[in-house]
PDB file of N, CA and C in Angstrom:
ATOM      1  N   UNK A   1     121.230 130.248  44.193  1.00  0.00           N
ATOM      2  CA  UNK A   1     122.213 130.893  45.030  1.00  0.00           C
ATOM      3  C   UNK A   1     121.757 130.788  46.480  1.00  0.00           C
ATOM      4  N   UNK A   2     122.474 131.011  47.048  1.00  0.00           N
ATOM      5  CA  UNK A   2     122.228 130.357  49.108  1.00  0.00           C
ATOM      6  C   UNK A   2     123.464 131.217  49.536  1.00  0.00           C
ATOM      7  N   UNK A   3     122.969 131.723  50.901  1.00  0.00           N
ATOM      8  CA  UNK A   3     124.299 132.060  52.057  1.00  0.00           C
ATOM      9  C   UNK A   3     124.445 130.774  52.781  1.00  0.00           C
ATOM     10  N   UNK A   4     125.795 130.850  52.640  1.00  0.00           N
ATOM     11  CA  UNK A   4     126.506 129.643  53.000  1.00  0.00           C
ATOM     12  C   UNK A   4     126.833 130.028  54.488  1.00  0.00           C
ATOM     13  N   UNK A   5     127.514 130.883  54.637  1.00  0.00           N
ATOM     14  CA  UNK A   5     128.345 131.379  55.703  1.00  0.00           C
ATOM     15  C   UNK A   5     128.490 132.823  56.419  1.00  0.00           C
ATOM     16  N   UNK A   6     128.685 133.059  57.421  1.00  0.00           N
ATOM     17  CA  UNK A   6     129.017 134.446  58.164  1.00  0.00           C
ATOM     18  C   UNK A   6     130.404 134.064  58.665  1.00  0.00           C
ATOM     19  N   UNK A   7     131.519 134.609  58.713  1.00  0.00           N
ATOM     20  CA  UNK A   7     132.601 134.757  59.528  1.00  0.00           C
ATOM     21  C   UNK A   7     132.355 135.510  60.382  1.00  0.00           C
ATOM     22  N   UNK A   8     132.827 135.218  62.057  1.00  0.00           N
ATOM     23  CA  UNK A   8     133.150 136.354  63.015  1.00  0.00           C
ATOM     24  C   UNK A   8     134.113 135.791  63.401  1.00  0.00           C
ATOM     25  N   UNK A   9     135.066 136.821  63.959  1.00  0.00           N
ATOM     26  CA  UNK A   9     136.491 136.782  64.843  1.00  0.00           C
ATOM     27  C   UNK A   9     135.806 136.613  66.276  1.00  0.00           C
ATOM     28  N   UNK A  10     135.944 135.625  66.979  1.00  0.00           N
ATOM     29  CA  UNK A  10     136.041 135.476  68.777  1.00  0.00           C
ATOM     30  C   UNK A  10     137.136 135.398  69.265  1.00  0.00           C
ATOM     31  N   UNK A  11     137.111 135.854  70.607  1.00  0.00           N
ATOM     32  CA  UNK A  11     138.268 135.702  71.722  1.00  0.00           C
ATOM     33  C   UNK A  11     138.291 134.477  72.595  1.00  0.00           C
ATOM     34  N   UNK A  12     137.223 133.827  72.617  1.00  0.00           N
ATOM     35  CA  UNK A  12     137.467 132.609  73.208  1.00  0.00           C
ATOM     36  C   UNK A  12     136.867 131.552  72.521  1.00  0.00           C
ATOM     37  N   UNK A  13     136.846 130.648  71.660  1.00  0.00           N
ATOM     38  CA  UNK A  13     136.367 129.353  70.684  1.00  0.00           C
ATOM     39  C   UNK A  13     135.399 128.770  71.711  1.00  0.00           C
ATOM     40  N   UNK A  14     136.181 127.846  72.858  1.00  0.00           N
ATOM     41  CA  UNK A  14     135.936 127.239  73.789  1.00  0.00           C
ATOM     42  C   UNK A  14     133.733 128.232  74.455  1.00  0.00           C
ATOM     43  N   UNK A  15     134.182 129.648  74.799  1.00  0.00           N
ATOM     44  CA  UNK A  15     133.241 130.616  75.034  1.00  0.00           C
ATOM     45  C   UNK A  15     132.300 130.148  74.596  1.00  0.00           C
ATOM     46  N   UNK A  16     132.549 130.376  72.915  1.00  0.00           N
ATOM     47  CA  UNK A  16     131.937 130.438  71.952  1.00  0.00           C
ATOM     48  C   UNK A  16     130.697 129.175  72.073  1.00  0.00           C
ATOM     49  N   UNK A  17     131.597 128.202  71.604  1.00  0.00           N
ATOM     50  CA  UNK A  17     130.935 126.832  71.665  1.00  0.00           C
ATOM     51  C   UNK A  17     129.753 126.655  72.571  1.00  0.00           C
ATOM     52  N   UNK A  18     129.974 127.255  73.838  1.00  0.00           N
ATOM     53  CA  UNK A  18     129.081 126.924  75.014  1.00  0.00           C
ATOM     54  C   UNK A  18     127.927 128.330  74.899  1.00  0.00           C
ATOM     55  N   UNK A  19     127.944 129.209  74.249  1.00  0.00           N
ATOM     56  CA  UNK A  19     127.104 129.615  74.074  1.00  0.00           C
ATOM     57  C   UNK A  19     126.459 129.180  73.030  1.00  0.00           C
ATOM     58  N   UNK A  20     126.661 128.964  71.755  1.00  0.00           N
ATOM     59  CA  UNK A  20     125.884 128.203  70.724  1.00  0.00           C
ATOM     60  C   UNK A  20     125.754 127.185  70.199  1.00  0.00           C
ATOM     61  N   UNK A  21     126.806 126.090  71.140  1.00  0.00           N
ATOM     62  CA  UNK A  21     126.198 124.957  71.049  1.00  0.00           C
ATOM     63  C   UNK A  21     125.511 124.352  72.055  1.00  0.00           C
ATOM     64  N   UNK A  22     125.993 124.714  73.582  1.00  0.00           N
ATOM     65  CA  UNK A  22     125.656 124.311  74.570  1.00  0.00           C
ATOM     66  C   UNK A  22     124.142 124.927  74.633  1.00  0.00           C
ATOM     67  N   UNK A  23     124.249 126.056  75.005  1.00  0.00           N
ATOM     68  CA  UNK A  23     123.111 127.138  75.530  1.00  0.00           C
ATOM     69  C   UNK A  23     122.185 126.657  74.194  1.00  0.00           C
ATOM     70  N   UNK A  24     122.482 127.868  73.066  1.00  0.00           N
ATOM     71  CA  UNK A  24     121.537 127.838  72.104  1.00  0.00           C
ATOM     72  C   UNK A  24     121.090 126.420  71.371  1.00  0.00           C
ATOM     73  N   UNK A  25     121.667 125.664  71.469  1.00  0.00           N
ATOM     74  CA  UNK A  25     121.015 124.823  70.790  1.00  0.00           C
ATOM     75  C   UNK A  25     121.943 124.083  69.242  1.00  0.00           C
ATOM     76  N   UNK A  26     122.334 124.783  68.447  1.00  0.00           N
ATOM     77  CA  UNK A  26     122.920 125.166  67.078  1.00  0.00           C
ATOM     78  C   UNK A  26     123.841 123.919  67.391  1.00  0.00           C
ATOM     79  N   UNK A  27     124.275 123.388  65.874  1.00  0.00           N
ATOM     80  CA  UNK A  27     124.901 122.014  65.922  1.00  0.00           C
ATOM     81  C   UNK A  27     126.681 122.644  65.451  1.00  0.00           C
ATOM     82  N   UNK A  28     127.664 122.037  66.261  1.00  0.00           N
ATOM     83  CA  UNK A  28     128.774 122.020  65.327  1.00  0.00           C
ATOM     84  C   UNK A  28     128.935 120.959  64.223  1.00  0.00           C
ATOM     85  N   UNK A  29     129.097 121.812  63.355  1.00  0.00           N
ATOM     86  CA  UNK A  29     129.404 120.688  61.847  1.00  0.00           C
ATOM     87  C   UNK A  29     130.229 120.801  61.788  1.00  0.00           C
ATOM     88  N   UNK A  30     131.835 121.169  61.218  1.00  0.00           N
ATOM     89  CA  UNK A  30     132.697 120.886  61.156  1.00  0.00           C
ATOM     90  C   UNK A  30     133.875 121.943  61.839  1.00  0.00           C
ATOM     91  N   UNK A  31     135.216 121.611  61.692  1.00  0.00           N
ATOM     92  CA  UNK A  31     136.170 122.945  62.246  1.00  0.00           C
ATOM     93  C   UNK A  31     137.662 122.371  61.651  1.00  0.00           C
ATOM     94  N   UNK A  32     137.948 123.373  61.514  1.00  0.00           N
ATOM     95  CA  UNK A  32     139.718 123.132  61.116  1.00  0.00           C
ATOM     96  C   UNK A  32     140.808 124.293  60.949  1.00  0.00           C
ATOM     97  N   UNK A  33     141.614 123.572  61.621  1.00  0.00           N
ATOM     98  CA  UNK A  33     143.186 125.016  61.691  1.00  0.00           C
ATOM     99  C   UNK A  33     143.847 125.205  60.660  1.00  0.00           C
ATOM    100  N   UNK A  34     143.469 126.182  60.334  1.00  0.00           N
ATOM    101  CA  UNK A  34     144.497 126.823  59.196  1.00  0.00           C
ATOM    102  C   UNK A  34     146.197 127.048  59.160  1.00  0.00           C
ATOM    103  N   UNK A  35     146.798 126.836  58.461  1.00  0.00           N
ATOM    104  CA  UNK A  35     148.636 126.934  58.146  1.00  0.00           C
ATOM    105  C   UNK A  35     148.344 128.074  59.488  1.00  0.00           C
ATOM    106  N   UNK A  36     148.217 129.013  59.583  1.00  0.00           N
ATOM    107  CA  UNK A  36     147.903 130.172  60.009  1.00  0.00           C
ATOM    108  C   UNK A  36     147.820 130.191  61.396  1.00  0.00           C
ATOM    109  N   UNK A  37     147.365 129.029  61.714  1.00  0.00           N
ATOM    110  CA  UNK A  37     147.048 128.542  63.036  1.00  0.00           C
ATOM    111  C   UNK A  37     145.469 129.244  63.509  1.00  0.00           C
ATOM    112  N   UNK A  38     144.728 129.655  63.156  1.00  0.00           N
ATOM    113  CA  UNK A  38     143.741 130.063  63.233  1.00  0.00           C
ATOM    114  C   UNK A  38     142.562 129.037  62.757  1.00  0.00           C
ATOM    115  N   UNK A  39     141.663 128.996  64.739  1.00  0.00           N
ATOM    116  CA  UNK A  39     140.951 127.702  64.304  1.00  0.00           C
ATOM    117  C   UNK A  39     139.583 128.064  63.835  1.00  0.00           C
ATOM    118  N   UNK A  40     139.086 127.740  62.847  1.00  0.00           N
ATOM    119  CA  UNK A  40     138.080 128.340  62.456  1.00  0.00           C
ATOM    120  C   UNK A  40     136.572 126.528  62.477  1.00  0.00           C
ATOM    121  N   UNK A  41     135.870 127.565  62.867  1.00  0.00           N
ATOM    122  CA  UNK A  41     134.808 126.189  64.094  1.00  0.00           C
ATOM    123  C   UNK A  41     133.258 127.061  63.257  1.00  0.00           C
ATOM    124  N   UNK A  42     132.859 126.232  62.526  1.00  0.00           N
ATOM    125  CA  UNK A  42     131.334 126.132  61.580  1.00  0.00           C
ATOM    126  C   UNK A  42     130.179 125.367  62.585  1.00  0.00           C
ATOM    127  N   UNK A  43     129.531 126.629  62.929  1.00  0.00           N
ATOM    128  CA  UNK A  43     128.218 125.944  63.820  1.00  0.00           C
ATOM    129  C   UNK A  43     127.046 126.726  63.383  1.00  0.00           C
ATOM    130  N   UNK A  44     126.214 126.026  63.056  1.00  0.00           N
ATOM    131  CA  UNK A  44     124.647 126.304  62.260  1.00  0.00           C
ATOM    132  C   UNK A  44     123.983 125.186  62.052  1.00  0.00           C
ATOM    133  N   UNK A  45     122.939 125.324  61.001  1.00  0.00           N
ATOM    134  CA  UNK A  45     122.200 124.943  60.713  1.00  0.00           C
ATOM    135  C   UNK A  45     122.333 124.134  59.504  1.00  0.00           C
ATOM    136  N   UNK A  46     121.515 123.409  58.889  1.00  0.00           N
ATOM    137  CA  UNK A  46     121.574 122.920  57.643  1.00  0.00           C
ATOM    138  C   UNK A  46     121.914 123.676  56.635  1.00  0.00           C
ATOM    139  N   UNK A  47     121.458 124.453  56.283  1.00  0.00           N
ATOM    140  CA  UNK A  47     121.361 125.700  55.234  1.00  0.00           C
ATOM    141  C   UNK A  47     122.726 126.632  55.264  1.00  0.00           C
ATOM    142  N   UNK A  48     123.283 127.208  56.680  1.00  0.00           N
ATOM    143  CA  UNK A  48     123.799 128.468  56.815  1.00  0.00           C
ATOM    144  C   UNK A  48     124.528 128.283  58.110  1.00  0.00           C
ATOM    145  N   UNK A  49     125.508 128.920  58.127  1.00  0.00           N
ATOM    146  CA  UNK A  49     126.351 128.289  59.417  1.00  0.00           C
ATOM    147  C   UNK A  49     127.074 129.746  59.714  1.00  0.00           C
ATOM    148  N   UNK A  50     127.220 129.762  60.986  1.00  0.00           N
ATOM    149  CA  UNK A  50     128.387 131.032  61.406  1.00  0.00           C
ATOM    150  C   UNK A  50     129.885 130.171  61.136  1.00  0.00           C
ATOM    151  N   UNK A  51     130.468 130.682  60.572  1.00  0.00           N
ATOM    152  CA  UNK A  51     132.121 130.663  60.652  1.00  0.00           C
ATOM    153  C   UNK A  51     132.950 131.485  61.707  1.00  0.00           C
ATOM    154  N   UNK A  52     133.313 130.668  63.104  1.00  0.00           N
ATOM    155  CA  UNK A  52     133.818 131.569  64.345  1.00  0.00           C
ATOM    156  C   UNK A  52     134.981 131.206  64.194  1.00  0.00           C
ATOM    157  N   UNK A  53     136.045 132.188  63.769  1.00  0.00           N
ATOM    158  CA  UNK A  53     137.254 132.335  63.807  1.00  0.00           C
ATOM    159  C   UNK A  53     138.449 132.627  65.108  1.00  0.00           C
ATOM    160  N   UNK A  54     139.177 131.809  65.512  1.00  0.00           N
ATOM    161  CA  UNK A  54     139.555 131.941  66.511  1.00  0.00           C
ATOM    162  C   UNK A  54     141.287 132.074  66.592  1.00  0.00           C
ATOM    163  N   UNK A  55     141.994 133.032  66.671  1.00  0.00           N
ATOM    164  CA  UNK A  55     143.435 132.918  66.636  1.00  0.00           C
ATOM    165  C   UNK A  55     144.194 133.236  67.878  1.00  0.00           C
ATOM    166  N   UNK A  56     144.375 132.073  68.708  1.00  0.00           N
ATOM    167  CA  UNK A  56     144.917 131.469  69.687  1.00  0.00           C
ATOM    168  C   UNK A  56     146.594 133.127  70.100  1.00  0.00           C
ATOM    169  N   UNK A  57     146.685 133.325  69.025  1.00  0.00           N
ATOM    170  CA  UNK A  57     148.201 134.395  69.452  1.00  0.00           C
ATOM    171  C   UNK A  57     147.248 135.339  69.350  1.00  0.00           C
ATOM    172  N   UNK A  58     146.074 135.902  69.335  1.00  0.00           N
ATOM    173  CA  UNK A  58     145.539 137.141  69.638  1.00  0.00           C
ATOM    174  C   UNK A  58     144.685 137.712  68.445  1.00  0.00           C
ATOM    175  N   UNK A  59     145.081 137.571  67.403  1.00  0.00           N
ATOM    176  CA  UNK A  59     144.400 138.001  66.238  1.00  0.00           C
ATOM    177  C   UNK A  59     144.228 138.992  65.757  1.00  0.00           C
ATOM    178  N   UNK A  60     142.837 140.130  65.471  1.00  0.00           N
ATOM    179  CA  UNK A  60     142.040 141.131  65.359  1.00  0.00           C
ATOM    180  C   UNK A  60     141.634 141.703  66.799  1.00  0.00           C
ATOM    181  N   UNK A  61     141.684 142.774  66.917  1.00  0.00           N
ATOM    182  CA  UNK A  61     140.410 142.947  67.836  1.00  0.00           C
ATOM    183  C   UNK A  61     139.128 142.915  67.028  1.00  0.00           C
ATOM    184  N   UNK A  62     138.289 142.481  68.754  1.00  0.00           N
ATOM    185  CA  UNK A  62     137.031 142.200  68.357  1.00  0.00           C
ATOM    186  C   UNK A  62     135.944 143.246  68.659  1.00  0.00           C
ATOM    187  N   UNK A  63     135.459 143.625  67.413  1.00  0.00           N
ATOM    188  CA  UNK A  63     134.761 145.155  67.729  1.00  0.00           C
ATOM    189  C   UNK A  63     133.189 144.895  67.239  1.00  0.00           C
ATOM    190  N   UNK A  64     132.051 144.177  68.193  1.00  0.00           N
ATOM    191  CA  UNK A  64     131.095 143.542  67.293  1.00  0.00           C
ATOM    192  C   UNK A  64     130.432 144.595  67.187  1.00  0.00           C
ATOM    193  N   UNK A  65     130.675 146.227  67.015  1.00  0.00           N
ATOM    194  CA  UNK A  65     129.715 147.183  66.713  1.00  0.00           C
ATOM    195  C   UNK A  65     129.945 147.516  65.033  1.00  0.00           C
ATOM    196  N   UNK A  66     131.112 146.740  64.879  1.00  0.00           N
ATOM    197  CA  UNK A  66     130.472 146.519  63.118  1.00  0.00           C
ATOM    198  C   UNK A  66     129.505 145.877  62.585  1.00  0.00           C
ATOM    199  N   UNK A  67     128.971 144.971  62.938  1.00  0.00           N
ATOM    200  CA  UNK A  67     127.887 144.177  63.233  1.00  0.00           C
ATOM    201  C   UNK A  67     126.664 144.455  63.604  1.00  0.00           C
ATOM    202  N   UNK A  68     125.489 144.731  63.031  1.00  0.00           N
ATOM    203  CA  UNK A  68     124.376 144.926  63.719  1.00  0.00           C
ATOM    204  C   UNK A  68     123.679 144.436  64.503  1.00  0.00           C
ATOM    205  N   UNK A  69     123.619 143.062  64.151  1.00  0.00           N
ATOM    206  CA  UNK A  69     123.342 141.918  64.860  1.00  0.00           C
ATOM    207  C   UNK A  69     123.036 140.769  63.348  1.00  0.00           C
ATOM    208  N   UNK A  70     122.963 139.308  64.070  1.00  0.00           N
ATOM    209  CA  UNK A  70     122.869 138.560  63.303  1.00  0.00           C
ATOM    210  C   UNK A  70     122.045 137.616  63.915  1.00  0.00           C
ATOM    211  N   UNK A  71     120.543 136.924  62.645  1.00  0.00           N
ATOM    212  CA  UNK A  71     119.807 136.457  63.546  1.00  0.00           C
ATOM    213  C   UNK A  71     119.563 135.235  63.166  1.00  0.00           C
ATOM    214  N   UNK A  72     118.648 134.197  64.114  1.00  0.00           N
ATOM    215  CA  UNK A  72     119.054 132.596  64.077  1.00  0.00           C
ATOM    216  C   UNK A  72     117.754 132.343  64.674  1.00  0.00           C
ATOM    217  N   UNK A  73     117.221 131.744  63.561  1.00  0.00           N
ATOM    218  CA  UNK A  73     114.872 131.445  63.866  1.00  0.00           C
ATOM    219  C   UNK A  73     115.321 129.886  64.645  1.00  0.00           C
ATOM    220  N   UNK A  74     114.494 130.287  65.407  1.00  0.00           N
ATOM    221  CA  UNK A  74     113.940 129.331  66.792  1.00  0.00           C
ATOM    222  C   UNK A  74     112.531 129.027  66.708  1.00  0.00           C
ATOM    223  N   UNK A  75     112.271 127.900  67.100  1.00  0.00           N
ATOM    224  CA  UNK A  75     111.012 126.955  67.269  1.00  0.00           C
ATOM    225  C   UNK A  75     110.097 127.844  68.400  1.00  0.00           C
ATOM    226  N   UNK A  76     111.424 128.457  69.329  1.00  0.00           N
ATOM    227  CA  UNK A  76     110.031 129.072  70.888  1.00  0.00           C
ATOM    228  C   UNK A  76     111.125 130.146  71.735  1.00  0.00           C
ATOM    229  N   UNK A  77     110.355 132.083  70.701  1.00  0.00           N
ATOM    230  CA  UNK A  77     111.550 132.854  71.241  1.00  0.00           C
ATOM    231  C   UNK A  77     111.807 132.889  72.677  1.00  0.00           C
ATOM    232  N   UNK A  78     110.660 132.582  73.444  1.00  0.00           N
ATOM    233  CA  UNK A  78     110.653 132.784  74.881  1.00  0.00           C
ATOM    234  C   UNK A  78     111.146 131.687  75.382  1.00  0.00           C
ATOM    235  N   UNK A  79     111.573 130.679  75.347  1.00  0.00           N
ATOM    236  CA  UNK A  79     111.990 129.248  76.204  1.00  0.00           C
ATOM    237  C   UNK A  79     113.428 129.795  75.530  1.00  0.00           C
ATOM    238  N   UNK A  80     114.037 129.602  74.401  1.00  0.00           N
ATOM    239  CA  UNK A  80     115.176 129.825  74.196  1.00  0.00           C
ATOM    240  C   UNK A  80     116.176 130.939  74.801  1.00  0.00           C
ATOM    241  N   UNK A  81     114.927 132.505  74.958  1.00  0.00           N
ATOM    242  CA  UNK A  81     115.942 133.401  75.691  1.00  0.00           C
ATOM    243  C   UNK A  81     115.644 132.843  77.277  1.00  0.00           C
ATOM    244  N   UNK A  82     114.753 132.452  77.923  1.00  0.00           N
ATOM    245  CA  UNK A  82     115.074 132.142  79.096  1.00  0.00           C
ATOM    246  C   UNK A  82     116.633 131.107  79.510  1.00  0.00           C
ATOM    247  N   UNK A  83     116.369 130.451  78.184  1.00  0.00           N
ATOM    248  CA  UNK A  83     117.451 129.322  78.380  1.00  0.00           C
ATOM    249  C   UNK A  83     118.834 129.782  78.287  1.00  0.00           C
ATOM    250  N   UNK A  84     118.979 130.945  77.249  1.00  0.00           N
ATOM    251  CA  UNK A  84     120.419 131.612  77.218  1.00  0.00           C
ATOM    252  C   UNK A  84     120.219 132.706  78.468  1.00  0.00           C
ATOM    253  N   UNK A  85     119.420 133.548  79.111  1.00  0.00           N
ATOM    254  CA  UNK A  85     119.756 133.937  79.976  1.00  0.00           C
ATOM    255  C   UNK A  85     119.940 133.339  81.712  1.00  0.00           C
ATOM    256  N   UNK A  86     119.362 132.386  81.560  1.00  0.00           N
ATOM    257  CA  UNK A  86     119.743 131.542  82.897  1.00  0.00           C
ATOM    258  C   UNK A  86     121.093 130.414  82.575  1.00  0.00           C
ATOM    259  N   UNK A  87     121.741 130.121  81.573  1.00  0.00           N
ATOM    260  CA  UNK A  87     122.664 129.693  80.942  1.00  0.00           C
ATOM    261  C   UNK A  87     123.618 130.481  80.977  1.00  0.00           C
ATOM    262  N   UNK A  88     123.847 131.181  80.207  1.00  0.00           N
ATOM    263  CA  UNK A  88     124.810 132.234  79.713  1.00  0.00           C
ATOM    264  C   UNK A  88     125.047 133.633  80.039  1.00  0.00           C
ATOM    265  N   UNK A  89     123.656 134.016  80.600  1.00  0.00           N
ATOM    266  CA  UNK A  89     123.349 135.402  81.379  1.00  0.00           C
ATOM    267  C   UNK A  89     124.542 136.349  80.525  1.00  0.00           C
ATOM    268  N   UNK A  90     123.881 136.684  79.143  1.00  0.00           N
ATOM    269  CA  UNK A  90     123.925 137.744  78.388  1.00  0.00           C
ATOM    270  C   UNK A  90     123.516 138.626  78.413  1.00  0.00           C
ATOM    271  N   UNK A  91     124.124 140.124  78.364  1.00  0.00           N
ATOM    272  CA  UNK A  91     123.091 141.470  77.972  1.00  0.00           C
ATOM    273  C   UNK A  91     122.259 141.383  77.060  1.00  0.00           C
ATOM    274  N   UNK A  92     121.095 141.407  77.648  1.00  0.00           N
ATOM    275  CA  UNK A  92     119.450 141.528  76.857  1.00  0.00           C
ATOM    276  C   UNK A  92     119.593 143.136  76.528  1.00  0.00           C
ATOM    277  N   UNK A  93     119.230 143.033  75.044  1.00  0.00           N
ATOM    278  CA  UNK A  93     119.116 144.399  74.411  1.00  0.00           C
ATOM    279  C   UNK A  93     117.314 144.659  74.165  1.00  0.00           C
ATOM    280  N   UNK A  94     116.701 143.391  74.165  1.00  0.00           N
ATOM    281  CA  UNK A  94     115.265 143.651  74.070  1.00  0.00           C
ATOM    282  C   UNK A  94     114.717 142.227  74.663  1.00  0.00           C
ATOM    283  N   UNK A  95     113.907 142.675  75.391  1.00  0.00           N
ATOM    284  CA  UNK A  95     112.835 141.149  75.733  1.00  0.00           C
ATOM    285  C   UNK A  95     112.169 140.584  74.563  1.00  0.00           C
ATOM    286  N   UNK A  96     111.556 139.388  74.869  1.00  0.00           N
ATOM    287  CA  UNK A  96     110.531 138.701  73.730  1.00  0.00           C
ATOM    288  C   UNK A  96     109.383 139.819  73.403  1.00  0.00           C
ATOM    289  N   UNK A  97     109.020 140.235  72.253  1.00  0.00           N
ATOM    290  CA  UNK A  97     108.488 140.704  72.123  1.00  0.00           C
ATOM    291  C   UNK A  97     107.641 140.245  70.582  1.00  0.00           C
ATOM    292  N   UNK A  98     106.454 140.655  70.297  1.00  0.00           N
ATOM    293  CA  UNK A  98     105.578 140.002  68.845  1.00  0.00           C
ATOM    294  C   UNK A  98     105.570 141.230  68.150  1.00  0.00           C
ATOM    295  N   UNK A  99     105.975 141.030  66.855  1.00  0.00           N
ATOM    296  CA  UNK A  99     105.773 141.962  65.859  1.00  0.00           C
ATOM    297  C   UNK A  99     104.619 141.537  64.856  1.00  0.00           C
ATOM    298  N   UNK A 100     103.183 141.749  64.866  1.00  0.00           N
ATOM    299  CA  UNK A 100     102.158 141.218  64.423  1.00  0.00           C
ATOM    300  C   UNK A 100     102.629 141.442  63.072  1.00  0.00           C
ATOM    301  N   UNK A 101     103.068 142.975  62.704  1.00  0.00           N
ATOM    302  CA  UNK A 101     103.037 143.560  60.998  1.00  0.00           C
ATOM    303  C   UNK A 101     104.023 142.076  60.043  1.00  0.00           C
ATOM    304  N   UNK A 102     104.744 141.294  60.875  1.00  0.00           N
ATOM    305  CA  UNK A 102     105.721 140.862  60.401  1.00  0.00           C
ATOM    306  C   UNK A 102     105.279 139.554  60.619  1.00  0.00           C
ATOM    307  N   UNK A 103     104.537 139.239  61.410  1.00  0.00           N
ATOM    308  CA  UNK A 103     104.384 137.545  62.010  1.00  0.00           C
ATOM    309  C   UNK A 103     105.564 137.054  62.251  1.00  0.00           C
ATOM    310  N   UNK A 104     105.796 137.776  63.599  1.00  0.00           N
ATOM    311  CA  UNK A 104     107.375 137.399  63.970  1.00  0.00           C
ATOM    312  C   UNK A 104     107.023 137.523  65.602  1.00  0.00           C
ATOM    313  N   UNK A 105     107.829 137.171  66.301  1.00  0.00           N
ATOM    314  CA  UNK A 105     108.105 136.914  67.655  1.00  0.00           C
ATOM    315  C   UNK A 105     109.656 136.782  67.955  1.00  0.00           C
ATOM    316  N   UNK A 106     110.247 138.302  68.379  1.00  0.00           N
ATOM    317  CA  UNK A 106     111.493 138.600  68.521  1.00  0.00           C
ATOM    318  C   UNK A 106     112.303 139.054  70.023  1.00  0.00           C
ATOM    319  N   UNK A 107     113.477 138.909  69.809  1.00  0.00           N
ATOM    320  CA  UNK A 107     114.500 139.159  71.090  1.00  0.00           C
ATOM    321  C   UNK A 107     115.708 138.773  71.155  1.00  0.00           C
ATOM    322  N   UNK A 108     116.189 140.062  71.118  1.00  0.00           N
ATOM    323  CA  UNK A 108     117.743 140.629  71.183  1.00  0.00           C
ATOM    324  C   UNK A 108     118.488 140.277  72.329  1.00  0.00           C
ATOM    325  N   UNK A 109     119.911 139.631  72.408  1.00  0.00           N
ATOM    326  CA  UNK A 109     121.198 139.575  72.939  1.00  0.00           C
ATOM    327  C   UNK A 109     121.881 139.513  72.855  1.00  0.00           C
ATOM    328  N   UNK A 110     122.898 139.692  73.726  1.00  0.00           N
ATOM    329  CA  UNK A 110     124.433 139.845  73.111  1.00  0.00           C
ATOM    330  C   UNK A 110     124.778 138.462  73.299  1.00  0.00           C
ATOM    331  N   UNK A 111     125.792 137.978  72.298  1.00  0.00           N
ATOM    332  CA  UNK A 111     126.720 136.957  72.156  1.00  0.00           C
ATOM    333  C   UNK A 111     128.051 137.234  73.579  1.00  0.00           C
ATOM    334  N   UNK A 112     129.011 136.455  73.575  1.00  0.00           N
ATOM    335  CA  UNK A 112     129.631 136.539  74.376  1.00  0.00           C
ATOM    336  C   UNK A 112     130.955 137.504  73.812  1.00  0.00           C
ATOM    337  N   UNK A 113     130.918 137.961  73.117  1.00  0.00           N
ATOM    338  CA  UNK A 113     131.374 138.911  72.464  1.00  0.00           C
ATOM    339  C   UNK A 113     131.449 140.294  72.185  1.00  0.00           C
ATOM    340  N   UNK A 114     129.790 139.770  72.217  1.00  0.00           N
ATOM    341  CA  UNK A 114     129.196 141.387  72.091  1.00  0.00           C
ATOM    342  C   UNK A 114     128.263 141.206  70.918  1.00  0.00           C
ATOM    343  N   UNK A 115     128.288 140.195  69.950  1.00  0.00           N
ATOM    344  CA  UNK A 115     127.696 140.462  69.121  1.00  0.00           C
ATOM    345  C   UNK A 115     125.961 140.402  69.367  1.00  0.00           C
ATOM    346  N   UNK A 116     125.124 141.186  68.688  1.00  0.00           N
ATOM    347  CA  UNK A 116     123.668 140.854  69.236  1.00  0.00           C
ATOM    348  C   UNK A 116     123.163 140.023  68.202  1.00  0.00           C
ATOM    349  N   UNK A 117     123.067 139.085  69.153  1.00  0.00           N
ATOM    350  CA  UNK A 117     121.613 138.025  68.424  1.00  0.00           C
ATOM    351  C   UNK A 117     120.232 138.264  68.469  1.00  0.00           C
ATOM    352  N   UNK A 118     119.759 138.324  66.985  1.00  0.00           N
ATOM    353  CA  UNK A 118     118.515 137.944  67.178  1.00  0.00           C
ATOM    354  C   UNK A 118     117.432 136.718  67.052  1.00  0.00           C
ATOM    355  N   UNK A 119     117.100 136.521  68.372  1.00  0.00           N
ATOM    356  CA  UNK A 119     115.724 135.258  68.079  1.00  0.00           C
ATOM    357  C   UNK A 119     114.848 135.198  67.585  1.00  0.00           C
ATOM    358  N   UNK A 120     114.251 134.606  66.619  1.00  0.00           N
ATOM    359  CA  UNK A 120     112.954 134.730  65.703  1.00  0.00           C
ATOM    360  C   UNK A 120     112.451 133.483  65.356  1.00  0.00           C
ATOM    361  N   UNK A 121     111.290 133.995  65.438  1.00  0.00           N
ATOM    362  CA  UNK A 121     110.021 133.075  65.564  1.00  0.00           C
ATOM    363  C   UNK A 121     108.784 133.564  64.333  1.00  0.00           C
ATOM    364  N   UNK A 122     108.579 132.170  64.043  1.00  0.00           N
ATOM    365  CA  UNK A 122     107.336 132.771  63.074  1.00  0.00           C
ATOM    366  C   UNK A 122     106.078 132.317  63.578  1.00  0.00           C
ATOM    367  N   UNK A 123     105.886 133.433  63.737  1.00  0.00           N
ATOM    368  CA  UNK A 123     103.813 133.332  64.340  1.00  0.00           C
ATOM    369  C   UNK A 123     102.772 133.275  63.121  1.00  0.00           C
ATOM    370  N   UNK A 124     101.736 132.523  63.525  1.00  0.00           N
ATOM    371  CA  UNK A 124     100.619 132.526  62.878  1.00  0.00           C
ATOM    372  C   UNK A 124      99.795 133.545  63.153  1.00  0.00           C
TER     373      UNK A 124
END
């Protein structure tokens, strides 16, 4: 068994893209409009991909405090948040910081949405 997918609702696709494909790094793999007209745009990783849902007549509101945050391991937490905050200049909810108990190297931001990302790193 594997997670395949996360759905989120965005307000701007276009936004979207340039924060996680441009900024972060993350590959688009595929996308397609539904009867519905709702374009739904798959960007991740090999394994696991966000599903960003986008409906052009308005949709849902977007309330990412249902959401706790959702997180996406990076090669180097500190080059990557420099890169989304001189990029994208997101609300930082936490700096880079090392969690020894965990062998982790972490840091929180918001998506362009609102949603908070977390960066993670695995330390030796």
């Amino acid at each position: 068994m594997d997670v395949i997918h996360a759905a989120l609702w965005v307000s701007d696709i276009d936004r979207t893209r340039e924060f996680y494909v441009d900024a972060l790094g993350l590959t688009e793999n595929w996308s397609f409009t539904g009867g519905d007209g709702v374009e739904n745009v798959y960007i991740g990783g090999e394994h696991a991909e966000f599903q960003f849902k986008y409906d052009p007549d308005g949709g849902p509101a977007i309330d990412p405090g249902t959401v706790d945050h959702v997180a996406v391991g990076v090669a180097d937490v500190d080059e990557t948040f420099e890169r989304l905050t001189e990029r994208a200049d997101p609300p930082v909810h936490e700096e880079p910081t090392t969690m020894e108990h965990i062998g982790r190297r972490v840091a929180f931001l918001a998506d362009p949405d609102g949603y908070v990302l977390e960066l993670v790193e695995r330390i030796e």
